[in-house]
PDB file of N, CA and C in Angstrom:
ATOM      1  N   UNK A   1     116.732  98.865 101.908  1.00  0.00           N
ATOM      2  CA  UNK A   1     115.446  99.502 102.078  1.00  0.00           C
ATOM      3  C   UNK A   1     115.027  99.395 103.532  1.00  0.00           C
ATOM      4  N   UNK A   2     114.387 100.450 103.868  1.00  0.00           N
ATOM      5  CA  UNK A   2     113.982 100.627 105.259  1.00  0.00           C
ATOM      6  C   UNK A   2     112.795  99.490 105.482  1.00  0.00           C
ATOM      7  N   UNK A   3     112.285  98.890 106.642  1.00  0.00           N
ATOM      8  CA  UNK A   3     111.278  98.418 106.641  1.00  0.00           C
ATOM      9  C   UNK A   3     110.058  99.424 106.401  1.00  0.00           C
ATOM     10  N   UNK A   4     109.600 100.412 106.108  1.00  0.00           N
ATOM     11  CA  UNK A   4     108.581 101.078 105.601  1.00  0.00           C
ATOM     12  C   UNK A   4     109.852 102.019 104.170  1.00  0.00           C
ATOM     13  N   UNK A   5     109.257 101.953 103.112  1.00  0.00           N
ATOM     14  CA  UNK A   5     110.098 102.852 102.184  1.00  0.00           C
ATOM     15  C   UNK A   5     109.421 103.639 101.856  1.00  0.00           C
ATOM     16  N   UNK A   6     109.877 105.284 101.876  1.00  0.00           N
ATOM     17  CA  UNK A   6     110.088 106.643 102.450  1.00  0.00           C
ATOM     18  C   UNK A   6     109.376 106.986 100.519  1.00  0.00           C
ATOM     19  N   UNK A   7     108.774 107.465 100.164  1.00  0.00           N
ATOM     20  CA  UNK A   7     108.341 107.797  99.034  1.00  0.00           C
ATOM     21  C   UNK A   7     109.595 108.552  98.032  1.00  0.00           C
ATOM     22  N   UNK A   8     110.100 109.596  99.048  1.00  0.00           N
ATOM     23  CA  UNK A   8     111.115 110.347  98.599  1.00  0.00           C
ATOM     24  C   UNK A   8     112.535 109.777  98.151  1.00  0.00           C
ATOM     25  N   UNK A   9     112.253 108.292  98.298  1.00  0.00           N
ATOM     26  CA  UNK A   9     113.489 107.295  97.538  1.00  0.00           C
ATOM     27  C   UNK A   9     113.039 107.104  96.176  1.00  0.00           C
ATOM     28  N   UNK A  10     111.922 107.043  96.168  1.00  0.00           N
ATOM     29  CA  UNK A  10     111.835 106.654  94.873  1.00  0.00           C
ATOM     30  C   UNK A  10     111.461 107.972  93.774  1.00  0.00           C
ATOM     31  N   UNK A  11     111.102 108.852  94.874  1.00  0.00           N
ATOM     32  CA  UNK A  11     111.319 110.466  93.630  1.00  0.00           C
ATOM     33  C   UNK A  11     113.044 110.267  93.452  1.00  0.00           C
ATOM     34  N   UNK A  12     114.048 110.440  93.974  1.00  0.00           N
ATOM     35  CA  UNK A  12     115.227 110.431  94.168  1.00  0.00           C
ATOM     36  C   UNK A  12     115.894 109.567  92.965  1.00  0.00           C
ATOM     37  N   UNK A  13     115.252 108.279  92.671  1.00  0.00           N
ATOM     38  CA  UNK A  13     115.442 107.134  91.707  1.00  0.00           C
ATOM     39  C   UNK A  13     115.114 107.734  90.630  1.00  0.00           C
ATOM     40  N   UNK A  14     113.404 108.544  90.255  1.00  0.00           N
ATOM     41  CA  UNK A  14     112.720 108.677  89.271  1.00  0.00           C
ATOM     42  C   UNK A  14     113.732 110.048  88.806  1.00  0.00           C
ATOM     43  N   UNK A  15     114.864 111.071  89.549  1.00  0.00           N
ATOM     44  CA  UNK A  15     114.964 112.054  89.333  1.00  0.00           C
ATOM     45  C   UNK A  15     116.319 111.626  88.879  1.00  0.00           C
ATOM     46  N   UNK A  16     117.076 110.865  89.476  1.00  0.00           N
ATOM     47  CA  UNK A  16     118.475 110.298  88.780  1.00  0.00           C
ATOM     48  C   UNK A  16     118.267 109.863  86.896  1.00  0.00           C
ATOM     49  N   UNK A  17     116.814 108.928  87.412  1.00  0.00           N
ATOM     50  CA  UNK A  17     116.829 109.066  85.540  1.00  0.00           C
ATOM     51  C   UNK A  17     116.474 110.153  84.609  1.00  0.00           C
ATOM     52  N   UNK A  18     116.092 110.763  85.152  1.00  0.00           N
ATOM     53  CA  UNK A  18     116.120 112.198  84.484  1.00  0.00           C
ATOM     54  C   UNK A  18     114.425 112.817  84.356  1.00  0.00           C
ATOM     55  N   UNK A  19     114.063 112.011  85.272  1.00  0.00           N
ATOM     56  CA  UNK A  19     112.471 112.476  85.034  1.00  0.00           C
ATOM     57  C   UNK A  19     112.154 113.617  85.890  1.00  0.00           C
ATOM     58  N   UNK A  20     110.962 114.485  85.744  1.00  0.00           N
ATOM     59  CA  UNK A  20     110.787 115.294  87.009  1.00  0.00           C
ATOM     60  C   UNK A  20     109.126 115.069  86.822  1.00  0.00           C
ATOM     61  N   UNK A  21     108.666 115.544  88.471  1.00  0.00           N
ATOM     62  CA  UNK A  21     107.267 115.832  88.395  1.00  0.00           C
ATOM     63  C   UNK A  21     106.695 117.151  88.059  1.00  0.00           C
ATOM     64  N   UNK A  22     106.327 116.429  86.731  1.00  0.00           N
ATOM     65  CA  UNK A  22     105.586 117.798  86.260  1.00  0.00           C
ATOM     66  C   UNK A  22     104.006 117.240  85.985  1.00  0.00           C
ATOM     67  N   UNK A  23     103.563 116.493  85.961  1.00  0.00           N
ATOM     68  CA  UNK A  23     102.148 115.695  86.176  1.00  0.00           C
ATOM     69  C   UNK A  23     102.099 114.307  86.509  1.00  0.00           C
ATOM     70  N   UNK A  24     100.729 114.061  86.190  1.00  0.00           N
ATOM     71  CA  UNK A  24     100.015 112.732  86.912  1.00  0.00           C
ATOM     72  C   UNK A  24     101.022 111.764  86.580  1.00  0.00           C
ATOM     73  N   UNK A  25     101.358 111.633  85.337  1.00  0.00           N
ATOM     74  CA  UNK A  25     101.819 110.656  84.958  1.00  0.00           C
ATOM     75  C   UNK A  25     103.037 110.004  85.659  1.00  0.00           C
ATOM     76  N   UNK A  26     104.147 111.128  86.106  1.00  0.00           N
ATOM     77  CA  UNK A  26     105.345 110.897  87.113  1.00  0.00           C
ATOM     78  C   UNK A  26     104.299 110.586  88.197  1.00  0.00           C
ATOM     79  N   UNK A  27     103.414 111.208  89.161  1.00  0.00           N
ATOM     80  CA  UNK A  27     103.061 110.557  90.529  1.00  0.00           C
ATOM     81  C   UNK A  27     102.254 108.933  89.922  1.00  0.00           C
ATOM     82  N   UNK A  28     101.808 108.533  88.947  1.00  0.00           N
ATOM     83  CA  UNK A  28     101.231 107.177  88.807  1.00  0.00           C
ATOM     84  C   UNK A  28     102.757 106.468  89.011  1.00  0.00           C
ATOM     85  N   UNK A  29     103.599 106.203  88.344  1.00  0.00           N
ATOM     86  CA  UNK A  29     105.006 105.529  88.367  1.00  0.00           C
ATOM     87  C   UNK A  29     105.103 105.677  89.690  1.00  0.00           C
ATOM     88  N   UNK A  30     105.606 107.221  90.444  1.00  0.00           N
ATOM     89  CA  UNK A  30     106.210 107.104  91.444  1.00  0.00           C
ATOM     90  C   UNK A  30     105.426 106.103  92.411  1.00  0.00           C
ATOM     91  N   UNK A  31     104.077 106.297  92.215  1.00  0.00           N
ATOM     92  CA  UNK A  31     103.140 105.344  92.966  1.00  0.00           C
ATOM     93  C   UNK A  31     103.027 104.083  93.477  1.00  0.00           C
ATOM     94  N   UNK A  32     103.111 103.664  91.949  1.00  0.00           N
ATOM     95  CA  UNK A  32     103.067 102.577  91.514  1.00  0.00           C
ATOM     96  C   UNK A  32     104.367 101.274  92.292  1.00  0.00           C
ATOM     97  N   UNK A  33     105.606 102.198  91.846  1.00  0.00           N
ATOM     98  CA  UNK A  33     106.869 101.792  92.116  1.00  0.00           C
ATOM     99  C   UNK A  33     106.704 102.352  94.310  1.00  0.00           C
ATOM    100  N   UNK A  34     106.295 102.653  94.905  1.00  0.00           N
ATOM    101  CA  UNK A  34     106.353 102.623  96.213  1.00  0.00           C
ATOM    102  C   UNK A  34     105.554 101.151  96.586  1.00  0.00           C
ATOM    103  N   UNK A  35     104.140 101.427  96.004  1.00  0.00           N
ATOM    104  CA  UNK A  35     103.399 100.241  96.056  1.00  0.00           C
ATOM    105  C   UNK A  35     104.111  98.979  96.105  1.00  0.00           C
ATOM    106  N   UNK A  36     105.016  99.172  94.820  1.00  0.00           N
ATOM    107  CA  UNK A  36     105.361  97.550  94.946  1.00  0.00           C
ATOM    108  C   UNK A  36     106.410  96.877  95.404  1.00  0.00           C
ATOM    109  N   UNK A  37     107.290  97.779  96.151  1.00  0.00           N
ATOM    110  CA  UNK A  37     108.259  97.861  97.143  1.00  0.00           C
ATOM    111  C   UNK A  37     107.634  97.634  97.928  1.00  0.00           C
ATOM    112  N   UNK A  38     106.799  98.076  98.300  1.00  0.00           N
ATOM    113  CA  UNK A  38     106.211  97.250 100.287  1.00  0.00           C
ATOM    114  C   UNK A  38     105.151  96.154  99.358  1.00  0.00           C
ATOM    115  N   UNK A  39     104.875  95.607  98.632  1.00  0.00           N
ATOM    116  CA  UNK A  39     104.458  94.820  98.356  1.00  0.00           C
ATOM    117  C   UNK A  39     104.306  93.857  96.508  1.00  0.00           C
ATOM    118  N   UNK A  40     105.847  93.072  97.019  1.00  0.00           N
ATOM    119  CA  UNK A  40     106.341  93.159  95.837  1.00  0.00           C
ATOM    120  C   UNK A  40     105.604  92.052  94.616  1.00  0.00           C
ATOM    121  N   UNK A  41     105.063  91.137  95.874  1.00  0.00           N
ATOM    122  CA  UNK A  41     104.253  90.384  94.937  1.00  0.00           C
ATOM    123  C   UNK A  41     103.383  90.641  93.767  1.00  0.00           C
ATOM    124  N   UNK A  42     103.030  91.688  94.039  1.00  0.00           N
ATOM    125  CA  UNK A  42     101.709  92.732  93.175  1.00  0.00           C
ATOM    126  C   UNK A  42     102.360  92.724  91.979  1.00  0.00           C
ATOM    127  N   UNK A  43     103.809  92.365  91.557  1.00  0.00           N
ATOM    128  CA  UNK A  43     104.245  92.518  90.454  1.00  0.00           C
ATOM    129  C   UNK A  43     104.571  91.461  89.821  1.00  0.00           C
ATOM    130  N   UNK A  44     103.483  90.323  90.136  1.00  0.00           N
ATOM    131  CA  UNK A  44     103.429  89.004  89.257  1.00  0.00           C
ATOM    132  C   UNK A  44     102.507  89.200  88.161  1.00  0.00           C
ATOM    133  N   UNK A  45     101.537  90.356  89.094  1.00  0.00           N
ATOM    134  CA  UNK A  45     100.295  90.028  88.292  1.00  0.00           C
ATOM    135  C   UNK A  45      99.726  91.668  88.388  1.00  0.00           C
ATOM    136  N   UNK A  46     100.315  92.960  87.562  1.00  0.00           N
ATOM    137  CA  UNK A  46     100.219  93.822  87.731  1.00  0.00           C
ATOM    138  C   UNK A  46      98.903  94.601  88.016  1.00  0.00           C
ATOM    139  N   UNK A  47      98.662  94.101  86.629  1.00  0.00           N
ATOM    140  CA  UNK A  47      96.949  94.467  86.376  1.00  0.00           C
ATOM    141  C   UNK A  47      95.943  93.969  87.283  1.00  0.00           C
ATOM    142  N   UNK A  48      96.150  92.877  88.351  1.00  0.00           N
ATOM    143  CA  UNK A  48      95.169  92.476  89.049  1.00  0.00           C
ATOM    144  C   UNK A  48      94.887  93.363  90.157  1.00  0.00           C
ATOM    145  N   UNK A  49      96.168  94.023  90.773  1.00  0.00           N
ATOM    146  CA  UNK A  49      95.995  94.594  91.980  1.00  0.00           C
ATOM    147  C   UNK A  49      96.945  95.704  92.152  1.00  0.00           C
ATOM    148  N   UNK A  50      97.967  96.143  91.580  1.00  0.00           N
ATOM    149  CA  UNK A  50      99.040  97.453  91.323  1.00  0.00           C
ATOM    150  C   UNK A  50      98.397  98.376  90.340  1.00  0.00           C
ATOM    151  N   UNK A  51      98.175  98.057  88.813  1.00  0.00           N
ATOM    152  CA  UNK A  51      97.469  99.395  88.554  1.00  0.00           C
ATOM    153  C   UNK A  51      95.862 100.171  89.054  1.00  0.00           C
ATOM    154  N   UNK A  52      95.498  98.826  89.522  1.00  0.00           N
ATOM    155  CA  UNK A  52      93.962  99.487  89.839  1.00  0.00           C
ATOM    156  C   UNK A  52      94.100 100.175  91.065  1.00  0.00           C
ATOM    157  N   UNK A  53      95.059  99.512  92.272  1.00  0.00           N
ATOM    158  CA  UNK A  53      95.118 100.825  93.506  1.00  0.00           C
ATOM    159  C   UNK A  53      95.758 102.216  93.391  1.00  0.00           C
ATOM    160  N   UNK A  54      96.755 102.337  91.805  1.00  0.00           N
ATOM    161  CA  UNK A  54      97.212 102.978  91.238  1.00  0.00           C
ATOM    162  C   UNK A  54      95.820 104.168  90.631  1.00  0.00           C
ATOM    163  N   UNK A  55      95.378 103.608  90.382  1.00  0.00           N
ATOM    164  CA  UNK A  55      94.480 104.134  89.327  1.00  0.00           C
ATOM    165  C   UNK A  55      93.343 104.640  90.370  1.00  0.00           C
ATOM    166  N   UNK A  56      92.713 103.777  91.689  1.00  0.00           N
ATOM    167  CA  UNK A  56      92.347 104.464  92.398  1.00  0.00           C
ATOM    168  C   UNK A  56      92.397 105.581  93.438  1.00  0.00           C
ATOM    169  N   UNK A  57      93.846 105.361  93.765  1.00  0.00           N
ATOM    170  CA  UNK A  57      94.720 106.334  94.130  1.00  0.00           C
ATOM    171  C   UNK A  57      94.569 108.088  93.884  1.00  0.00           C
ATOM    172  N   UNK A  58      94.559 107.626  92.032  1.00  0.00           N
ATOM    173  CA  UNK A  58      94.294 108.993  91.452  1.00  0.00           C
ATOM    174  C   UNK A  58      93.111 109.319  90.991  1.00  0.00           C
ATOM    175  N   UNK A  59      92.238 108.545  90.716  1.00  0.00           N
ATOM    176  CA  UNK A  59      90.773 108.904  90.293  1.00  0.00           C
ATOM    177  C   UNK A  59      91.277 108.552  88.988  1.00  0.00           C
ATOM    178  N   UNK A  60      91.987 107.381  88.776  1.00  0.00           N
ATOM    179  CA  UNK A  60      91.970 107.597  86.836  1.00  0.00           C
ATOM    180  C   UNK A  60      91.710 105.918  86.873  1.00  0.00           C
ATOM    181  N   UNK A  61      92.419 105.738  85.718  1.00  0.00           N
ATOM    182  CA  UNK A  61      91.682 104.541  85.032  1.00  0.00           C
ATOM    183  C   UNK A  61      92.905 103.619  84.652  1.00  0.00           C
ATOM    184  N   UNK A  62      92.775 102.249  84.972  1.00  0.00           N
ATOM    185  CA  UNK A  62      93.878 101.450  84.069  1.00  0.00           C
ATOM    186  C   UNK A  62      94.884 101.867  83.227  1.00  0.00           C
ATOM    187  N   UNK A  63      93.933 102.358  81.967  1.00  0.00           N
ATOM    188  CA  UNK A  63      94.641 102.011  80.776  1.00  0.00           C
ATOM    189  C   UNK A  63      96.053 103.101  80.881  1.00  0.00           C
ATOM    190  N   UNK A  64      95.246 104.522  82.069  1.00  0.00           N
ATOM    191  CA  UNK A  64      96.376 105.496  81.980  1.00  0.00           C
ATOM    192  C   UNK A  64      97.089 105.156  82.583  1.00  0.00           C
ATOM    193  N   UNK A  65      96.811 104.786  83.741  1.00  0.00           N
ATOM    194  CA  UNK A  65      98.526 104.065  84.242  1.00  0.00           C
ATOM    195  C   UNK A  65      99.400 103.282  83.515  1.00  0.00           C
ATOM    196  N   UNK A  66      98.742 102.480  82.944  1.00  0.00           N
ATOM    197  CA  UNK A  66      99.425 101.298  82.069  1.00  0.00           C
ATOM    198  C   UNK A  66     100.447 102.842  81.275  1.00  0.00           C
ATOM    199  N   UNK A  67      99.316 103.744  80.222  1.00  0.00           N
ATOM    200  CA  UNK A  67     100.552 104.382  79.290  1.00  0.00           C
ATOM    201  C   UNK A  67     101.262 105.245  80.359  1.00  0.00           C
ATOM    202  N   UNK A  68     100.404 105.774  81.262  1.00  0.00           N
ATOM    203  CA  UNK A  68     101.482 106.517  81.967  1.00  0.00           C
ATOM    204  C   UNK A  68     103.172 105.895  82.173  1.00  0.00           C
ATOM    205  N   UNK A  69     103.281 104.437  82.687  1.00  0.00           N
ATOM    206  CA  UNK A  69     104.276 103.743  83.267  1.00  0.00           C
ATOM    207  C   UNK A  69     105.168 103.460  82.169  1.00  0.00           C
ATOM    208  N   UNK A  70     104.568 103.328  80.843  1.00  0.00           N
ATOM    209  CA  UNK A  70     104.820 102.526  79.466  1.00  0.00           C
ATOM    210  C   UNK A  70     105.664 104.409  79.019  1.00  0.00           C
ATOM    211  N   UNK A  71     105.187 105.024  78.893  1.00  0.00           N
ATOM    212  CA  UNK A  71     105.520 106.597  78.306  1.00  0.00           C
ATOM    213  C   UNK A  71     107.227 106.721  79.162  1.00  0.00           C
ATOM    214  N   UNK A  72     106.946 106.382  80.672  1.00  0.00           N
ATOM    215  CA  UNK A  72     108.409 106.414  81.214  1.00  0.00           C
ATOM    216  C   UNK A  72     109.605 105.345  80.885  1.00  0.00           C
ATOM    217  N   UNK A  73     108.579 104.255  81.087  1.00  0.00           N
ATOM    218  CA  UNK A  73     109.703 103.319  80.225  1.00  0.00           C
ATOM    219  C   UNK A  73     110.561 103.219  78.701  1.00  0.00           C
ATOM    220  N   UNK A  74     109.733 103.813  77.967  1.00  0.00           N
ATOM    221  CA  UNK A  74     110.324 104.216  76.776  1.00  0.00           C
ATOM    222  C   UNK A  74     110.875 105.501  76.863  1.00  0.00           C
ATOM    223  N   UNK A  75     110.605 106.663  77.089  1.00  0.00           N
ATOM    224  CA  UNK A  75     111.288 107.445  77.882  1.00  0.00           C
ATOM    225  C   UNK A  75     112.968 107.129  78.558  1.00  0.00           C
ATOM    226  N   UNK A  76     112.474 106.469  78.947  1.00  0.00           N
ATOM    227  CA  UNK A  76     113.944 106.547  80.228  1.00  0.00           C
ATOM    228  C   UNK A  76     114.717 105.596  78.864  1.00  0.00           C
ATOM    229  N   UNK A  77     114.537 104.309  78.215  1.00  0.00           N
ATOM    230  CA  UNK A  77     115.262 103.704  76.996  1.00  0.00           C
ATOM    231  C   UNK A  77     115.851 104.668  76.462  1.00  0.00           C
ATOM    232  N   UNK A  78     114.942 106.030  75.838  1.00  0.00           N
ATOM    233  CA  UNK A  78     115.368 106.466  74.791  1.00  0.00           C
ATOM    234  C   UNK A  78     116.776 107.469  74.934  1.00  0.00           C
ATOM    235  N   UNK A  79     116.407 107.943  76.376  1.00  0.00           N
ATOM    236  CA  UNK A  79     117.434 108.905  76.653  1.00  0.00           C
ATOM    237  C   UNK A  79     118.170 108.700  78.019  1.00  0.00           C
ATOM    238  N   UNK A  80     118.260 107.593  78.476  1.00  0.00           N
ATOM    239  CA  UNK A  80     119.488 107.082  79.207  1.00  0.00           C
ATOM    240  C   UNK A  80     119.166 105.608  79.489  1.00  0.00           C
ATOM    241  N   UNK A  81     119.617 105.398  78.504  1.00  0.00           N
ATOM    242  CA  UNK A  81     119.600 103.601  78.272  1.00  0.00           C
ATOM    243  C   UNK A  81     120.886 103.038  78.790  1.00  0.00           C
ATOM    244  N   UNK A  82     122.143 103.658  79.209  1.00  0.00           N
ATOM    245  CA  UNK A  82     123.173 103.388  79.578  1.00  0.00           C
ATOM    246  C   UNK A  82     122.800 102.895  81.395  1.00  0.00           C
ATOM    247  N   UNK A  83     122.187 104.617  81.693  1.00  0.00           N
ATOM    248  CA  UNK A  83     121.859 103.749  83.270  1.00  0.00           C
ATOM    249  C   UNK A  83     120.901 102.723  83.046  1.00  0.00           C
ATOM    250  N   UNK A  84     119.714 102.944  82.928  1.00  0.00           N
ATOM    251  CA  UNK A  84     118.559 101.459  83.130  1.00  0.00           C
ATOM    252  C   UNK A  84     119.699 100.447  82.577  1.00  0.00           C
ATOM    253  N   UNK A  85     120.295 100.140  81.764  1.00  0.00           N
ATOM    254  CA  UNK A  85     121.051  99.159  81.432  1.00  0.00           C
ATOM    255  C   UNK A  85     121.748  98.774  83.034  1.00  0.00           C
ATOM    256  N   UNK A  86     122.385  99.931  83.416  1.00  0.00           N
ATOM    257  CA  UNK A  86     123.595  99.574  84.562  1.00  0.00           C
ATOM    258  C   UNK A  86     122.375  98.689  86.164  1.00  0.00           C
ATOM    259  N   UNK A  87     121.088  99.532  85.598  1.00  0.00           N
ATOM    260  CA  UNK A  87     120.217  99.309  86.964  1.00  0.00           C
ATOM    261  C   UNK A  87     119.963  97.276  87.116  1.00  0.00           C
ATOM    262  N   UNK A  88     119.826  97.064  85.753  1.00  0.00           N
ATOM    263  CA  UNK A  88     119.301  95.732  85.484  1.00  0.00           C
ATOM    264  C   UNK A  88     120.083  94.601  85.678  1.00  0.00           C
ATOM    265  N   UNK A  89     121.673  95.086  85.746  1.00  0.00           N
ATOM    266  CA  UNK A  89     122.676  94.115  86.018  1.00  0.00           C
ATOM    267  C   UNK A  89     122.534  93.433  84.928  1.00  0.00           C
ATOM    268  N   UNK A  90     121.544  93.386  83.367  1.00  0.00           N
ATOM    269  CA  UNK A  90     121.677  92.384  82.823  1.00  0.00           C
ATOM    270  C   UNK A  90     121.470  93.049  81.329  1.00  0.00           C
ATOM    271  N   UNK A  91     122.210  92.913  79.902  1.00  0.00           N
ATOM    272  CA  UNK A  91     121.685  94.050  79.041  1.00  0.00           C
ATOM    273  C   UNK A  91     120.486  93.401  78.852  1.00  0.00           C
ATOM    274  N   UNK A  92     119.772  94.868  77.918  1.00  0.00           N
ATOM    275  CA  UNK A  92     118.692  95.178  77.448  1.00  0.00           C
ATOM    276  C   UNK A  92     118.746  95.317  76.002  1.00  0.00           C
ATOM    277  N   UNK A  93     117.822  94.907  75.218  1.00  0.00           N
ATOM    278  CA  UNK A  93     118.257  94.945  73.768  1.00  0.00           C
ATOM    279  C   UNK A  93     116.967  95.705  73.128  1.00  0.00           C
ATOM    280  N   UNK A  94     116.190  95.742  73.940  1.00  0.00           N
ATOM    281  CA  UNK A  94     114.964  96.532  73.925  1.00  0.00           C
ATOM    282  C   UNK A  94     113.946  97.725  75.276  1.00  0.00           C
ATOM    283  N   UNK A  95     113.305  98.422  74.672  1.00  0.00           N
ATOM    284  CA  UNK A  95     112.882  98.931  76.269  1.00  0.00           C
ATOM    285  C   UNK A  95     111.890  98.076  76.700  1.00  0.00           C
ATOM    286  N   UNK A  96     112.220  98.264  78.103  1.00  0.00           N
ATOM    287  CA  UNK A  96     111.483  97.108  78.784  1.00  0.00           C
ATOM    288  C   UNK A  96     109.522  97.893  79.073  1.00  0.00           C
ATOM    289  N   UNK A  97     109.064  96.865  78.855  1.00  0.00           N
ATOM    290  CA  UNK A  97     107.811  97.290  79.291  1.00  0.00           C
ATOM    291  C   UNK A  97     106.900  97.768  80.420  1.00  0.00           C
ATOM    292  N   UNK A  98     106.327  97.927  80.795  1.00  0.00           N
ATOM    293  CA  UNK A  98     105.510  98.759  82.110  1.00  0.00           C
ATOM    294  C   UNK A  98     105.610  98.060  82.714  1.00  0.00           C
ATOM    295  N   UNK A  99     105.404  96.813  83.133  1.00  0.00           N
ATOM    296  CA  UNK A  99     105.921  95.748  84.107  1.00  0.00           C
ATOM    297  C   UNK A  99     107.680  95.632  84.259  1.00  0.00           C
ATOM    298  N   UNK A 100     107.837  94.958  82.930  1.00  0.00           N
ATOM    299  CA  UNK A 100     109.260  95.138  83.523  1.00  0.00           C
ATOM    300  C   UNK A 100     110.126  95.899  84.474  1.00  0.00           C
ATOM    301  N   UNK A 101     109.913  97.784  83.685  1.00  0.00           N
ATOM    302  CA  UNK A 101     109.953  98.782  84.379  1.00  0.00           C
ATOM    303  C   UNK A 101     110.237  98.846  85.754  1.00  0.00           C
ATOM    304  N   UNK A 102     108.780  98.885  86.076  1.00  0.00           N
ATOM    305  CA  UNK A 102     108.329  98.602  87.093  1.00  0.00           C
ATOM    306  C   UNK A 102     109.105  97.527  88.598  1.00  0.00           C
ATOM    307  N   UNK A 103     109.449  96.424  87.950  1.00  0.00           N
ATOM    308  CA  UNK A 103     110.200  95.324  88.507  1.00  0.00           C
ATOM    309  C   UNK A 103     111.727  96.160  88.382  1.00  0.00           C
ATOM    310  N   UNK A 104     112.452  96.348  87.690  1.00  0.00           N
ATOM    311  CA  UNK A 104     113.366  97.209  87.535  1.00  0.00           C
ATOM    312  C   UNK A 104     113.973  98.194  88.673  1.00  0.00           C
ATOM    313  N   UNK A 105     112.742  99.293  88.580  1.00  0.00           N
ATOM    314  CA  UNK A 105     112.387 100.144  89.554  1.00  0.00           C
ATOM    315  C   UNK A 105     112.350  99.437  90.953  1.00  0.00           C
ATOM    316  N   UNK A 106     111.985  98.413  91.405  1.00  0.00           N
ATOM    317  CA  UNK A 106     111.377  98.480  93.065  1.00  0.00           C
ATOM    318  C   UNK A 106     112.211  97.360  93.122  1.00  0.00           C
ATOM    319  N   UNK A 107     113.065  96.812  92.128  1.00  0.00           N
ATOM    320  CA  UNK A 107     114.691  96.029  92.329  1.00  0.00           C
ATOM    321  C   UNK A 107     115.592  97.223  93.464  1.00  0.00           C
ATOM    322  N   UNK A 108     115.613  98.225  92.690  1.00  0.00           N
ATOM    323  CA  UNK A 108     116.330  99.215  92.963  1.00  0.00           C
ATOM    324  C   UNK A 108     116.280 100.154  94.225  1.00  0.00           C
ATOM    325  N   UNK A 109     114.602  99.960  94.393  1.00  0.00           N
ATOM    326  CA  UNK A 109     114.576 100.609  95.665  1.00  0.00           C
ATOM    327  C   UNK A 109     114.673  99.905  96.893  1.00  0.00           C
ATOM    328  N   UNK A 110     113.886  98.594  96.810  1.00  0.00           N
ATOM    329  CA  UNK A 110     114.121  97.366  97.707  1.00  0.00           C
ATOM    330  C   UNK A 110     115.896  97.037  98.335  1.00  0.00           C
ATOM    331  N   UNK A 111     116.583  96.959  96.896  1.00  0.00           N
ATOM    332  CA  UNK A 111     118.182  96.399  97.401  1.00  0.00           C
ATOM    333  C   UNK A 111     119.187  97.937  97.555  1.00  0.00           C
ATOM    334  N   UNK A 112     118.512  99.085  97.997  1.00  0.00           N
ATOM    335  CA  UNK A 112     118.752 100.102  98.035  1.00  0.00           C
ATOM    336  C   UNK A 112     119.969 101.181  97.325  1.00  0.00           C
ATOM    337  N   UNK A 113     119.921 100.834  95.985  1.00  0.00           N
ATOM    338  CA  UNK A 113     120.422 101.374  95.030  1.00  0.00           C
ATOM    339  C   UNK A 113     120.369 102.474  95.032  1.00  0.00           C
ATOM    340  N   UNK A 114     119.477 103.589  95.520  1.00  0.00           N
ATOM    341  CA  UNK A 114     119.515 104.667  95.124  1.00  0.00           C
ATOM    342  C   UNK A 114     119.987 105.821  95.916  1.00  0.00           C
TER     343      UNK A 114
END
């Protein structure tokens, strides 16, 4: 990862798994997941300080980010569970949750996987 990371890495990530932007919900993730690449700590404690700049970001609210992030994560399980598996280096026996995700995600962009 570059010392500043380029937004368009992590569309690039979000588009390998098969997602595209077609609303809010892809730019909250993509968001979310830039956010916590330049600041990874934010992902100890999500809800304190990642979804709300998330959420202010867009003019929305918690809870939608939370399902927004949660909708991709089950999402991406349901229909390519082979990659997120390969991304995690570690199996998965379930889909991982909006945090997890999340941690997942900015693994990937940080050690420049994508």
């Amino acid at each position: 990862m570059n010392s500043v990371t380029d937004i368009v890495e992590v569309y690039d990530l979000l588009y390998r798994l098969g997602f595209s932007a077609t609303g809010t919900p892809f730019f909250h993730l993509s968001y979310a997941v830039y956010l916590a690449s330049l600041n990874p700590h934010w992902l100890v404690k999500p809800s304190q300080r990642l979804y709300p700049e998330v959420a202010y970001q867009y003019n929305s609210n918690l809870l939608q980010v939370v399902r927004s992030i949660d909708g991709f994560a089950c999402a991406s399980w349901r229909e390519n569970a082979g990659l997120l598996c390969s991304l995690t280096c570690r199996p998965l026996t379930a889909a991982p949750t909006s945090a997890q995700f999340l941690r997942i995600l900015t693994h990937c962009i940080r050690s420049g996987m994508v």
